[in-house]
N, C-alpha and C. Protein backbone atom coordinates (compact mmCIF):
# COMPACT_ATOMS: atom_id res chain seq x y z
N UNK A 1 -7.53 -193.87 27.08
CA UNK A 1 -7.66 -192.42 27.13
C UNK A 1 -8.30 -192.01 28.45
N UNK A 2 -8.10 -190.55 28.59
CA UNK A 2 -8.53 -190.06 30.02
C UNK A 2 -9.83 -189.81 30.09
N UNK A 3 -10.73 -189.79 31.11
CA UNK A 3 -11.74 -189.20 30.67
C UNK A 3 -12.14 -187.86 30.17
N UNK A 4 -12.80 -187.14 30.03
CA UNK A 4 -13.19 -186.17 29.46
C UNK A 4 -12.71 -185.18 30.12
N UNK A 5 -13.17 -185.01 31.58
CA UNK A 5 -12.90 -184.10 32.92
C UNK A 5 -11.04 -184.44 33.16
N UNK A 6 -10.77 -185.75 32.95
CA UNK A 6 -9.33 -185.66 33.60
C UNK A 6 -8.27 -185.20 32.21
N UNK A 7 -8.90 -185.33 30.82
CA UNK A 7 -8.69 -184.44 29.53
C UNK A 7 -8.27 -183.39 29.95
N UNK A 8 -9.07 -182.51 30.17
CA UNK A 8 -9.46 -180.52 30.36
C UNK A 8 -8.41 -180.70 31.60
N UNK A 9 -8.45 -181.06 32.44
CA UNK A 9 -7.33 -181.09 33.45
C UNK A 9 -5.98 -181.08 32.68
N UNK A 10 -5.71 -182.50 32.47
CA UNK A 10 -4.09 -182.44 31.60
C UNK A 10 -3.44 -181.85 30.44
N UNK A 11 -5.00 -181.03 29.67
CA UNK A 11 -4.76 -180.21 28.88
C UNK A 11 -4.23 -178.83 29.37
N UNK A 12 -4.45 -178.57 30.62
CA UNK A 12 -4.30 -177.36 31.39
C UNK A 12 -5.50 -176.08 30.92
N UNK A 13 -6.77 -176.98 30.27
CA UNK A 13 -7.80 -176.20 29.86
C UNK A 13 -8.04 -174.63 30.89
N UNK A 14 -8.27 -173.83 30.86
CA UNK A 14 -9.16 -172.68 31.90
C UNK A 14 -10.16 -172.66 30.79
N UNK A 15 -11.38 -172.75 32.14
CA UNK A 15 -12.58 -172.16 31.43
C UNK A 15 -13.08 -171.26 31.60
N UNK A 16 -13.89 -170.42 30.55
CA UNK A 16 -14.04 -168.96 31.07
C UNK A 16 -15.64 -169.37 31.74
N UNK A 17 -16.32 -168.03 32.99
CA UNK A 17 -17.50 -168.15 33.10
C UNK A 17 -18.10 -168.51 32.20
N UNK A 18 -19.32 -169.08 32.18
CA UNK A 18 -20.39 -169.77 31.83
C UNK A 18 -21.31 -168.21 31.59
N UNK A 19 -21.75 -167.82 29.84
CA UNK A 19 -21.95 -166.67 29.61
C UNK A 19 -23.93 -166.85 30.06
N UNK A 20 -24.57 -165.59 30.69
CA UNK A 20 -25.72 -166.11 30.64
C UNK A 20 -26.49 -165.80 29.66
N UNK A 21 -27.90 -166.45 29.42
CA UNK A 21 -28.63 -166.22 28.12
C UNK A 21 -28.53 -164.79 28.02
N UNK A 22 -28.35 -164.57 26.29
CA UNK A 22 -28.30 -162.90 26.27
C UNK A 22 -29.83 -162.65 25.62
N UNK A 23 -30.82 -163.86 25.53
CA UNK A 23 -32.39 -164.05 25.14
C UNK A 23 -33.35 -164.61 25.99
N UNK A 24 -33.99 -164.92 25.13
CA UNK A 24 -35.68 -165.60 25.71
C UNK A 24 -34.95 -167.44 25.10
N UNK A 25 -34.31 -167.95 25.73
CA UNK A 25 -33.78 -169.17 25.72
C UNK A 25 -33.13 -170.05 26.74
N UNK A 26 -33.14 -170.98 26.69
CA UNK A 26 -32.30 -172.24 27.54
C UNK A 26 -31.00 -172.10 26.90
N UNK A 27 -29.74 -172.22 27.67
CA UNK A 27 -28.43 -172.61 27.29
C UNK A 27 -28.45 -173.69 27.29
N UNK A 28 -28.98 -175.03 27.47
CA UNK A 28 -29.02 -176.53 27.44
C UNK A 28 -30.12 -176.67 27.51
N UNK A 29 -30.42 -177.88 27.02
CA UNK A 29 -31.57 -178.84 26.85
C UNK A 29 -31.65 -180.05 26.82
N UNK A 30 -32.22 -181.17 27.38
CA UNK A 30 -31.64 -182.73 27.13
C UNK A 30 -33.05 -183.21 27.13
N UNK A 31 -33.23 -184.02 26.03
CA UNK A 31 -34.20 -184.56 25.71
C UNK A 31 -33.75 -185.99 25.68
N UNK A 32 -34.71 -187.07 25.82
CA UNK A 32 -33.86 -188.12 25.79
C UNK A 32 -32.55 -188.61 26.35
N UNK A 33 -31.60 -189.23 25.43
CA UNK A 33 -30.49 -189.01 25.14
C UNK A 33 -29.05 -188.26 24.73
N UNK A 34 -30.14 -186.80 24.93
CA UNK A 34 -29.23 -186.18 23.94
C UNK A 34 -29.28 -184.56 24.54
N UNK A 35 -28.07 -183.91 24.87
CA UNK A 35 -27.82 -182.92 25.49
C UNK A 35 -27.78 -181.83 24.56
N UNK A 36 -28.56 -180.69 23.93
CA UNK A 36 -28.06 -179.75 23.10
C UNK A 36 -28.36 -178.55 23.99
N UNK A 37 -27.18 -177.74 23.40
CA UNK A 37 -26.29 -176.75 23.18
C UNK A 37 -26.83 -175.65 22.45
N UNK A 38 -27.21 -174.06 22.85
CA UNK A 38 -27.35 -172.83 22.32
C UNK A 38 -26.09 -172.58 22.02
N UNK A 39 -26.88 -171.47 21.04
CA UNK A 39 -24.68 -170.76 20.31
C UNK A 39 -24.18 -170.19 21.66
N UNK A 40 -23.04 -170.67 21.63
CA UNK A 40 -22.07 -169.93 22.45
C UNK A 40 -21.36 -169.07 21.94
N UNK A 41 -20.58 -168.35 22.06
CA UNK A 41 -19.64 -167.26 21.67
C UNK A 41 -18.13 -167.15 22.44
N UNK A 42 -17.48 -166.45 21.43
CA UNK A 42 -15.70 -166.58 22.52
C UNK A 42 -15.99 -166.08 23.82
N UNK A 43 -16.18 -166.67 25.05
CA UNK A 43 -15.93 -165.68 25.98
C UNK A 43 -15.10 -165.60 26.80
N UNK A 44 -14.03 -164.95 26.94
CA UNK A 44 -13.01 -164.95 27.45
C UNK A 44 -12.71 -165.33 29.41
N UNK A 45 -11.81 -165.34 29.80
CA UNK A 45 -11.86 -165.65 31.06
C UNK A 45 -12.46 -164.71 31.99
N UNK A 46 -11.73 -163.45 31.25
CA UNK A 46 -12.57 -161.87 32.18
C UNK A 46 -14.06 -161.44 31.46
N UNK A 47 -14.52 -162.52 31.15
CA UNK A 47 -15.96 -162.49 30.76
C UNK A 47 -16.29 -161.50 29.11
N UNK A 48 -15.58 -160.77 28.85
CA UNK A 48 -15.56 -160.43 27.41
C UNK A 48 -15.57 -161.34 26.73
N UNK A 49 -16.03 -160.96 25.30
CA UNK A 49 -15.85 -161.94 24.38
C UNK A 49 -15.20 -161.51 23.18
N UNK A 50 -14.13 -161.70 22.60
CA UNK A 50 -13.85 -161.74 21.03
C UNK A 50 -14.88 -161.28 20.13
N UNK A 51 -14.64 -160.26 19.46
CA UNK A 51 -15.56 -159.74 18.64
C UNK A 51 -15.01 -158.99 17.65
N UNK A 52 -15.62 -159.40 16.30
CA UNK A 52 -14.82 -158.61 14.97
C UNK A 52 -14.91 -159.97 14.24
N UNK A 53 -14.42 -159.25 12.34
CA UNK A 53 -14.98 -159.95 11.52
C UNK A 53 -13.63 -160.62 11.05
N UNK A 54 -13.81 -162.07 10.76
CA UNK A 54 -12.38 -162.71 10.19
C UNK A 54 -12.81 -162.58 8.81
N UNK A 55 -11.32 -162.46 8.28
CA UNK A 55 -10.77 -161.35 6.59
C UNK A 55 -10.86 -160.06 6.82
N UNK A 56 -11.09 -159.51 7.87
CA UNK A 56 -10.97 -158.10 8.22
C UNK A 56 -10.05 -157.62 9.47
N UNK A 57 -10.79 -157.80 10.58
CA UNK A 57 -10.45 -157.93 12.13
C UNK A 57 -9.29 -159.19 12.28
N UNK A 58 -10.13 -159.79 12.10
CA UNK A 58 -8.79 -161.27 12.35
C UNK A 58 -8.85 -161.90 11.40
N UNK A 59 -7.36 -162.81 11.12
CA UNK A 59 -7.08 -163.47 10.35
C UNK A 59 -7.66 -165.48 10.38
N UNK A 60 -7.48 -165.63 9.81
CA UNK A 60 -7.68 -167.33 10.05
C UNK A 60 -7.22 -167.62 11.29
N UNK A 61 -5.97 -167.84 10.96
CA UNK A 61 -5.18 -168.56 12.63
C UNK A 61 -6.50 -167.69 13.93
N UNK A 62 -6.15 -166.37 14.01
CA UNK A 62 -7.15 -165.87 15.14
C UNK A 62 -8.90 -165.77 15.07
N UNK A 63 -9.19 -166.24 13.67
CA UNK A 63 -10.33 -166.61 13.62
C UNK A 63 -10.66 -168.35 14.35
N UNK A 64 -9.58 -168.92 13.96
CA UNK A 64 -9.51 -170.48 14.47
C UNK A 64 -9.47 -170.20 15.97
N UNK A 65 -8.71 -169.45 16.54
CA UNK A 65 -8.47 -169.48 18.22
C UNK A 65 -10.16 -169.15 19.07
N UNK A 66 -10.40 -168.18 18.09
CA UNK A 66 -11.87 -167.69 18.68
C UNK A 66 -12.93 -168.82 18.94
N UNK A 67 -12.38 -170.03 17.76
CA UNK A 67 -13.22 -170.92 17.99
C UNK A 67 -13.21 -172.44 18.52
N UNK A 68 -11.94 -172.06 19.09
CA UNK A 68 -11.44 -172.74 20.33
C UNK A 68 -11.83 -172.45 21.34
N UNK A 69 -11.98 -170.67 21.17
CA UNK A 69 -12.16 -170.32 22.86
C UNK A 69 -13.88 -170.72 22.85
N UNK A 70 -14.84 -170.58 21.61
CA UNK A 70 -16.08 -170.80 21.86
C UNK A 70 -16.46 -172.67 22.38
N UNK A 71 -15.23 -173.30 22.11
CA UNK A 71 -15.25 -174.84 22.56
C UNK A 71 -15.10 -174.60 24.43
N UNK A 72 -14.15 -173.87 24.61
CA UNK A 72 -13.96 -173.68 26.02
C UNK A 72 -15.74 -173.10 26.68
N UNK A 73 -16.14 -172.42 25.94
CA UNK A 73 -16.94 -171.38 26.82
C UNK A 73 -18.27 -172.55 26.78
N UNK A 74 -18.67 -173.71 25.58
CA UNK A 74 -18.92 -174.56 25.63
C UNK A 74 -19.40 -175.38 26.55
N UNK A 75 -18.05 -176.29 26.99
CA UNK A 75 -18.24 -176.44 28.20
C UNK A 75 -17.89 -176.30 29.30
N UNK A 76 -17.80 -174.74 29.68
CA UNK A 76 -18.28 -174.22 30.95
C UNK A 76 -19.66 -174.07 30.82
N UNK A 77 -20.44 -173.63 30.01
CA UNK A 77 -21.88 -173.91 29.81
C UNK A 77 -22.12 -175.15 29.93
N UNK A 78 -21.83 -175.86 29.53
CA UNK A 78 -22.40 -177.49 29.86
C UNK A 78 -22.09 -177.70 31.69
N UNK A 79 -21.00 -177.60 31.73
CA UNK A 79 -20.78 -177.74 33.03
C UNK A 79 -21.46 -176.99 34.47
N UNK A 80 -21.84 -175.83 34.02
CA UNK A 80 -22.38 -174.87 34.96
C UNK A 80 -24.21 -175.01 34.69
N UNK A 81 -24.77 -176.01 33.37
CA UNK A 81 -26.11 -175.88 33.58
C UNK A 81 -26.59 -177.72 33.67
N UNK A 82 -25.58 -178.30 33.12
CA UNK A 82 -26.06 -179.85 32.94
C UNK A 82 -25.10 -180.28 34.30
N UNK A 83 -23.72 -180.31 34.69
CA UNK A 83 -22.98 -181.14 35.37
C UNK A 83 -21.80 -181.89 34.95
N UNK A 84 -21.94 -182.82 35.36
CA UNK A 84 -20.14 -183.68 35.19
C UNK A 84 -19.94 -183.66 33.45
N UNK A 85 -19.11 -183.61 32.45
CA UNK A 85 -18.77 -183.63 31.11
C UNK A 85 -18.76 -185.32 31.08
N UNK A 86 -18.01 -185.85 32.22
CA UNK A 86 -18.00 -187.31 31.77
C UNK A 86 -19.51 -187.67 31.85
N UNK A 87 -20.63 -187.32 31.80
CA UNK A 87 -21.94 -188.21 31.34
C UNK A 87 -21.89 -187.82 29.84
N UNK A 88 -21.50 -187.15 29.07
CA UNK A 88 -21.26 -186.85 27.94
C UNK A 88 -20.82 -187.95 27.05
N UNK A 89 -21.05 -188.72 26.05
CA UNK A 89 -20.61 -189.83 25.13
C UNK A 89 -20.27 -189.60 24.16
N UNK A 90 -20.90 -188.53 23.47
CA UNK A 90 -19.85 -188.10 21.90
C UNK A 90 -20.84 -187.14 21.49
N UNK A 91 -19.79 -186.00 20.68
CA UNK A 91 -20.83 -184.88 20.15
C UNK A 91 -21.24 -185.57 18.58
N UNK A 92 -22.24 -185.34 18.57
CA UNK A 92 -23.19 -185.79 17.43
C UNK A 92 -23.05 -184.90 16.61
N UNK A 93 -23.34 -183.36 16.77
CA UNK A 93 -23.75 -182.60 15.64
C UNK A 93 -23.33 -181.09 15.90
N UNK A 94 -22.23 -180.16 15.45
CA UNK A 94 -21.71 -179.16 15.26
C UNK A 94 -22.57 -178.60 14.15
N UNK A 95 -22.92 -177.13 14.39
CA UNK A 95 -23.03 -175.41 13.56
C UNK A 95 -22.18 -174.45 13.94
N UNK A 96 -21.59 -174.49 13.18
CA UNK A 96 -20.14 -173.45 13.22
C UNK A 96 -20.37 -172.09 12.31
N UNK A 97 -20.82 -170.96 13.02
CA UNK A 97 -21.09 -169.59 12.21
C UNK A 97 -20.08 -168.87 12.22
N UNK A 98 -19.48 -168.36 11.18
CA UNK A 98 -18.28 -167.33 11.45
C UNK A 98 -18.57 -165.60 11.09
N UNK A 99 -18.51 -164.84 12.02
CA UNK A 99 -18.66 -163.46 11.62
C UNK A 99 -17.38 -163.40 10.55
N UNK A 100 -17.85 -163.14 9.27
CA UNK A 100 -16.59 -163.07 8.49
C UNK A 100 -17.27 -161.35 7.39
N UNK A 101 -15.76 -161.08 6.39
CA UNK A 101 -16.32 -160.46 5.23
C UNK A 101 -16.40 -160.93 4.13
N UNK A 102 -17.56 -160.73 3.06
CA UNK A 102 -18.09 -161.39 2.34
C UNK A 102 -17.41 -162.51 1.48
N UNK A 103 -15.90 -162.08 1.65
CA UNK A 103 -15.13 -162.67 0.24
C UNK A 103 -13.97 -163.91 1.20
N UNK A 104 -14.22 -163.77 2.40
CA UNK A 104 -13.89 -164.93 3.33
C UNK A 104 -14.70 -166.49 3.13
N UNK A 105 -14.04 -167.42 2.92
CA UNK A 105 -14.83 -168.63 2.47
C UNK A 105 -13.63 -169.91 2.79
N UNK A 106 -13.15 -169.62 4.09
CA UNK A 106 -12.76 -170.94 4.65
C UNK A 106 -13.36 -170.62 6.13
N UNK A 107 -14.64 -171.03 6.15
CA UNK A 107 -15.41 -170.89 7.36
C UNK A 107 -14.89 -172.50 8.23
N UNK A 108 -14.84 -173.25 7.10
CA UNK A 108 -15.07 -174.54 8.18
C UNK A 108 -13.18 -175.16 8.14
N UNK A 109 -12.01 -174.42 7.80
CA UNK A 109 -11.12 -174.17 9.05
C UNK A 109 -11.00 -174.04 10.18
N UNK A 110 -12.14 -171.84 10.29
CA UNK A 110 -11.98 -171.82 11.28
C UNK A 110 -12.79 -172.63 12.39
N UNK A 111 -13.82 -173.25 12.13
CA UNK A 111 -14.21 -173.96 12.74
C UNK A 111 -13.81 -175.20 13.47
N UNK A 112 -12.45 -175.67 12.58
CA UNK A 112 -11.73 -176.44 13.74
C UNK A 112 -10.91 -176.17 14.05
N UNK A 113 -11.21 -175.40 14.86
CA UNK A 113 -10.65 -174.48 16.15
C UNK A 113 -11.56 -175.03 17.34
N UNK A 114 -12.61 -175.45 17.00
CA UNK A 114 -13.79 -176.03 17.96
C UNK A 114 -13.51 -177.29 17.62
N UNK A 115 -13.57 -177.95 16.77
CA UNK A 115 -13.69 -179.59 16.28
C UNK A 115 -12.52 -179.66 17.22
N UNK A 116 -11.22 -179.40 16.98
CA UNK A 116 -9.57 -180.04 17.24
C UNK A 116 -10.27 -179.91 18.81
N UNK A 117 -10.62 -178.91 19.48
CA UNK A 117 -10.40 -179.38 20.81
C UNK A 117 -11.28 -180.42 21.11
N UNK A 118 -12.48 -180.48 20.82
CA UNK A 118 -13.58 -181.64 20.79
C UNK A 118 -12.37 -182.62 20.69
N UNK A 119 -12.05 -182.90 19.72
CA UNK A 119 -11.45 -184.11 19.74
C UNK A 119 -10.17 -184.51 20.42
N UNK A 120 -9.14 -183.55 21.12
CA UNK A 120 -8.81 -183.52 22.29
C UNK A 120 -9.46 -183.81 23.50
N UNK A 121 -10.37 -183.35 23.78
CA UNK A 121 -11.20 -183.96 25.00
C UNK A 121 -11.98 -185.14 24.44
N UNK A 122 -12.62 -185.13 23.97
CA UNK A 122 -13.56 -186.51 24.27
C UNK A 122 -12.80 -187.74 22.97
N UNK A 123 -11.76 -187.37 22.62
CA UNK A 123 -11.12 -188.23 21.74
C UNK A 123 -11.67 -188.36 19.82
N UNK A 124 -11.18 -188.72 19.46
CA UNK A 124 -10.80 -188.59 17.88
C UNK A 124 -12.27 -189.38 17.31
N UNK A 125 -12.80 -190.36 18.27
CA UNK A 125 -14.19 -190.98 18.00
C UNK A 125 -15.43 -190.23 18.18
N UNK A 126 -15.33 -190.39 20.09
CA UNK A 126 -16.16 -189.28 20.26
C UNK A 126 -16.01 -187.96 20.34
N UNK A 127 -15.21 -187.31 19.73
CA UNK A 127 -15.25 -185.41 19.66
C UNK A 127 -15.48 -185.31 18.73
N UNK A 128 -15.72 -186.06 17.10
CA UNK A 128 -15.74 -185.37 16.31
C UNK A 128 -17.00 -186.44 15.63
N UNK A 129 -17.92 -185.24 15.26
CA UNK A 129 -19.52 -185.06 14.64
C UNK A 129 -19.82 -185.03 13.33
N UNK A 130 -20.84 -184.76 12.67
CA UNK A 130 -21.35 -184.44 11.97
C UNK A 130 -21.43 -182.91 12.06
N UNK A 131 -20.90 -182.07 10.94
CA UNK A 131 -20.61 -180.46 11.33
C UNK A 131 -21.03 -179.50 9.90
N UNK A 132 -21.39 -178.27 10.15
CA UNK A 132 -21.69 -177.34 9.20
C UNK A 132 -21.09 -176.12 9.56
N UNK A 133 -20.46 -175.77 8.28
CA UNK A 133 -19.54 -174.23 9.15
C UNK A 133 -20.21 -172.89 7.72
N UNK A 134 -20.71 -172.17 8.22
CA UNK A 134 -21.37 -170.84 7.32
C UNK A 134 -20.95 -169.69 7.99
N UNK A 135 -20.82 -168.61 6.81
CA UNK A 135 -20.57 -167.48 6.96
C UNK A 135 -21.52 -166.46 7.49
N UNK A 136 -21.89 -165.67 8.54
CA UNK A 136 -22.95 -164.66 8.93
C UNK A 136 -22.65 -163.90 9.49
N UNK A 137 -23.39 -162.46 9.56
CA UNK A 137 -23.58 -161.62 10.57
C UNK A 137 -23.63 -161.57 12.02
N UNK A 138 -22.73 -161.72 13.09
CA UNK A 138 -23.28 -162.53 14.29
C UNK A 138 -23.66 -161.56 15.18
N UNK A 139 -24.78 -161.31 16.68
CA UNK A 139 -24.84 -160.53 17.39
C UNK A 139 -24.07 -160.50 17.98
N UNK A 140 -23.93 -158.85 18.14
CA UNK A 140 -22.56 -158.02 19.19
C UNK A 140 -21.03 -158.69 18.34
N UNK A 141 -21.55 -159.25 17.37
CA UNK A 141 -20.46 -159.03 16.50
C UNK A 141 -19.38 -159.47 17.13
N UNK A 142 -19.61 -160.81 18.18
CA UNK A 142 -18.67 -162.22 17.94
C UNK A 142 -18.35 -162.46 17.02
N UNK A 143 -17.07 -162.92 17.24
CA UNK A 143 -16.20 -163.68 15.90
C UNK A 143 -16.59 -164.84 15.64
N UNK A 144 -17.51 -165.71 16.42
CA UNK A 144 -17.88 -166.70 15.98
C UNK A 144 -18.59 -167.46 16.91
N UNK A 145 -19.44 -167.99 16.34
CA UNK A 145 -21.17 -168.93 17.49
C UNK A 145 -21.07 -170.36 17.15
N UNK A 146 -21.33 -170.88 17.94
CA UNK A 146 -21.20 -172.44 17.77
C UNK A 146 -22.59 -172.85 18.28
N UNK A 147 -23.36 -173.88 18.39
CA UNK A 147 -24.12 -174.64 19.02
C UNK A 147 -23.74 -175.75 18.64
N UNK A 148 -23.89 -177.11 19.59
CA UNK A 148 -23.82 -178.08 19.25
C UNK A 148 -24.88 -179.15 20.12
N UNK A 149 -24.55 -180.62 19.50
CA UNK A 149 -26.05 -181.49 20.15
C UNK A 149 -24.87 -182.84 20.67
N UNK A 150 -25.05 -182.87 21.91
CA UNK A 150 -24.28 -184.58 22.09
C UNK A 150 -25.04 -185.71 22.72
N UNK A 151 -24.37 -186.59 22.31
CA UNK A 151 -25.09 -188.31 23.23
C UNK A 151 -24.89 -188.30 24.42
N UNK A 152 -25.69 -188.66 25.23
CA UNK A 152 -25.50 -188.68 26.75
C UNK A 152 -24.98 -190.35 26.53
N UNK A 153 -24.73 -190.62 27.72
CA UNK A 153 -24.53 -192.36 28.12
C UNK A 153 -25.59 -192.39 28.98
């Protein structure tokens, strides 16, 4: 398999800017071994982000894309605050929040919308984690927040 970086290449990935903190927080952190990840949100290439509630606003399928695009925006955050993706070894641990309405309850579908590309890039071993996908309220009313935690090498 390719590496991670020559992945996102042959995938014909675009990444959108790298969104900045919209708080009193770090977008990355690496302790040890281990690189984690603040929620990200869809953010699109022209820097917007996807926003609205899936079972209302969007459906599954476009609830799933949103959380593809929050895998993209991901790592352009990784990339724009840590560096190369190939020091990256495998994501350990996915939180998958979905702005949904109340009676919506396939959260962790749309959530692999984020897993499937994980495991496109860093492969079927290392892209895919230990994961939790819940239903919430999200700020500015993204369609959907991710954080995640990975192994460095």
């Amino acid at each position: 398999m390719n590496s991670p970086e020559e992945q996102i290449k042959s995938l014909g990935l675009i990444l959108p800017p790298a969104p900045p903190p919209a708080g009193m927080y770090k977008p990355i952190l690496v302790i040890d071994n281990f690189l984690y990840v603040s929620g990200q949100g869809p953010m699109n290439t022209n820097g917007s982000y996807t926003t609205g509630k899936v079972g209302d606003d969007f459906d599954l399928r476009a609830g799933k894309q949103a959380a593809r695009q929050v895998a993209l925006t991901m790592l352009a955050t990784i990339t724009t605050h840590f560096g190369a993706i190939n020091r990256i070894k495998r994501l350990v641990k996915t939180l998958g929040m979905v702005n949904c309405t109340p009676g919506f309850s396939d959260q962790p579908l749309v959530i692999n919308g984020f897993s499937n590309l994980m495991a496109e890039v860093f492969g079927a071993e290392n892209g895919v984690g230990v994961r939790s996908a819940v239903g919430i309220i999200l700020p500015g009313q993204v369609a959907v927040e991710i954080e995640a935690m990975f192994e460095l090498h």
